[in-house]
Protein backbone atom coordinates (compact mmCIF):
# COMPACT_ATOMS: atom_id res chain seq x y z
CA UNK A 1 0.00 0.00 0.00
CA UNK A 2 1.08 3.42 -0.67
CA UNK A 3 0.48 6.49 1.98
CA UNK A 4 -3.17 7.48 1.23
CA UNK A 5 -3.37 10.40 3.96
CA UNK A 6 -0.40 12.90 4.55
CA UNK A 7 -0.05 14.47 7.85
CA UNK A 8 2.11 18.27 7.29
CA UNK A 9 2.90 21.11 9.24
CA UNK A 10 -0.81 21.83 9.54
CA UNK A 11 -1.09 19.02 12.03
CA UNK A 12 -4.33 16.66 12.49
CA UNK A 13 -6.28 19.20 10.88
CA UNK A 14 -10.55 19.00 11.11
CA UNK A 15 -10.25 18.39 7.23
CA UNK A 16 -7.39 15.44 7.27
CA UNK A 17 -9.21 14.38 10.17
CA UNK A 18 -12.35 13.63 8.22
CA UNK A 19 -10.81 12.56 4.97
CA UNK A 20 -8.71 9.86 7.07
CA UNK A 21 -12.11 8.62 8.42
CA UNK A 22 -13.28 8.43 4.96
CA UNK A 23 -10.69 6.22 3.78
CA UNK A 24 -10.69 4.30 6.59
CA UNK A 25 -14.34 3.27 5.72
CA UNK A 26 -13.64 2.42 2.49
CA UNK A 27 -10.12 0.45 2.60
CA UNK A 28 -10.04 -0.64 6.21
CA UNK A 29 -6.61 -0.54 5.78
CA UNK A 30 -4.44 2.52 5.41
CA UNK A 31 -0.78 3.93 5.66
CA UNK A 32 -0.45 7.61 6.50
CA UNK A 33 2.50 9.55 6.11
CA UNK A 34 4.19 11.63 8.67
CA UNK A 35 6.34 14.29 7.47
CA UNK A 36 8.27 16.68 9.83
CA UNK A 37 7.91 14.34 12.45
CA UNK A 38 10.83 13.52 14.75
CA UNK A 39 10.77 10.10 16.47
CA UNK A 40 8.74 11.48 19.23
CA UNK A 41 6.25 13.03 17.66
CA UNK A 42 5.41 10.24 15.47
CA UNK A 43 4.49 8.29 18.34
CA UNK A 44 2.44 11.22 19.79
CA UNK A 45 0.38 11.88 16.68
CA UNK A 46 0.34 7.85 15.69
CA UNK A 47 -1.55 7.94 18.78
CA UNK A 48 -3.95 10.31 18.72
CA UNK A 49 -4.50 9.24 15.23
CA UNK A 50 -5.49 6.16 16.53
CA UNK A 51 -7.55 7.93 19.29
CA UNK A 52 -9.46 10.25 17.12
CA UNK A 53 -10.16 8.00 13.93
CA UNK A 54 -11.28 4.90 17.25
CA UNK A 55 -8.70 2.51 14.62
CA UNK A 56 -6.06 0.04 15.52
CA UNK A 57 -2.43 0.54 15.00
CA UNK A 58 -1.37 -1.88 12.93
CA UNK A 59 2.40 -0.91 12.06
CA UNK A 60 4.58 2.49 12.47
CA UNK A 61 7.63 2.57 10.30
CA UNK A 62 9.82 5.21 9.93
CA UNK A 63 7.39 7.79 9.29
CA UNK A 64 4.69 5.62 8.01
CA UNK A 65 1.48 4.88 10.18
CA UNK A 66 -0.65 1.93 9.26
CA UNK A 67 -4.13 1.85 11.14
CA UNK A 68 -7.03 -0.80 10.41
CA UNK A 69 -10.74 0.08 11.60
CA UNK A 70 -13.44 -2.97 10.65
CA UNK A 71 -15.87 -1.52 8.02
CA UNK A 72 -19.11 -1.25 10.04
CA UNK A 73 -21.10 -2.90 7.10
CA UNK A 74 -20.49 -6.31 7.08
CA UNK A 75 -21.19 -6.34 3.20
CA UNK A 76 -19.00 -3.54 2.06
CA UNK A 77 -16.01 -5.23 4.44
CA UNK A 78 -12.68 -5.79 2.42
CA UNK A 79 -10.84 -7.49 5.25
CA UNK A 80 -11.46 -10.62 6.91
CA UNK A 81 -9.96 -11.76 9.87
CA UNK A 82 -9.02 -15.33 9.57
CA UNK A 83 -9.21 -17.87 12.85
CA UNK A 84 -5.71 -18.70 13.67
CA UNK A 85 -4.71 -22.45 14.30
């Protein structure tokens, strides 16, 4: 996957904020891309990120986030999880 939601200077804007949302209801899946961001930061916005859009951290590389929220519609859902054995 390539980043589909860049964070910049402007922060966790209201607009970014709901865009993010909106991709994350129609991929599931998503990588968002930090830039600016020194290693502490990253983790401070990864979380509220995760806080604000009520998604899972999946992954944060470098200055890549990767968050996963279950589409709420189980027809429209892309992802399944699969029972581990």
């Amino acid at each position: 996957l390539k980043p589909v939601i860049v964070v910049g200077k402007a922060g966790l804007s209201d607009s970014l904020r709901a865009e993010a949302s909106r991709t994350l209801d129609d991929h599931e899946l998503i990588k968002v891309k930090l830039q600016g961001c020194d290693r502490r930061e990253r983790k401070t916005v990864s979380a509220q990120l995760v806080e604000i859009l009520q998604a899972s951290l999946v992954g944060l590389i470098g200055n890549v986030v990767i968050l996963y929220r279950q589409q709420r519609d189980p027809e429209r859902r892309r992802i399944s999880p699969d029972p581990v054995t």
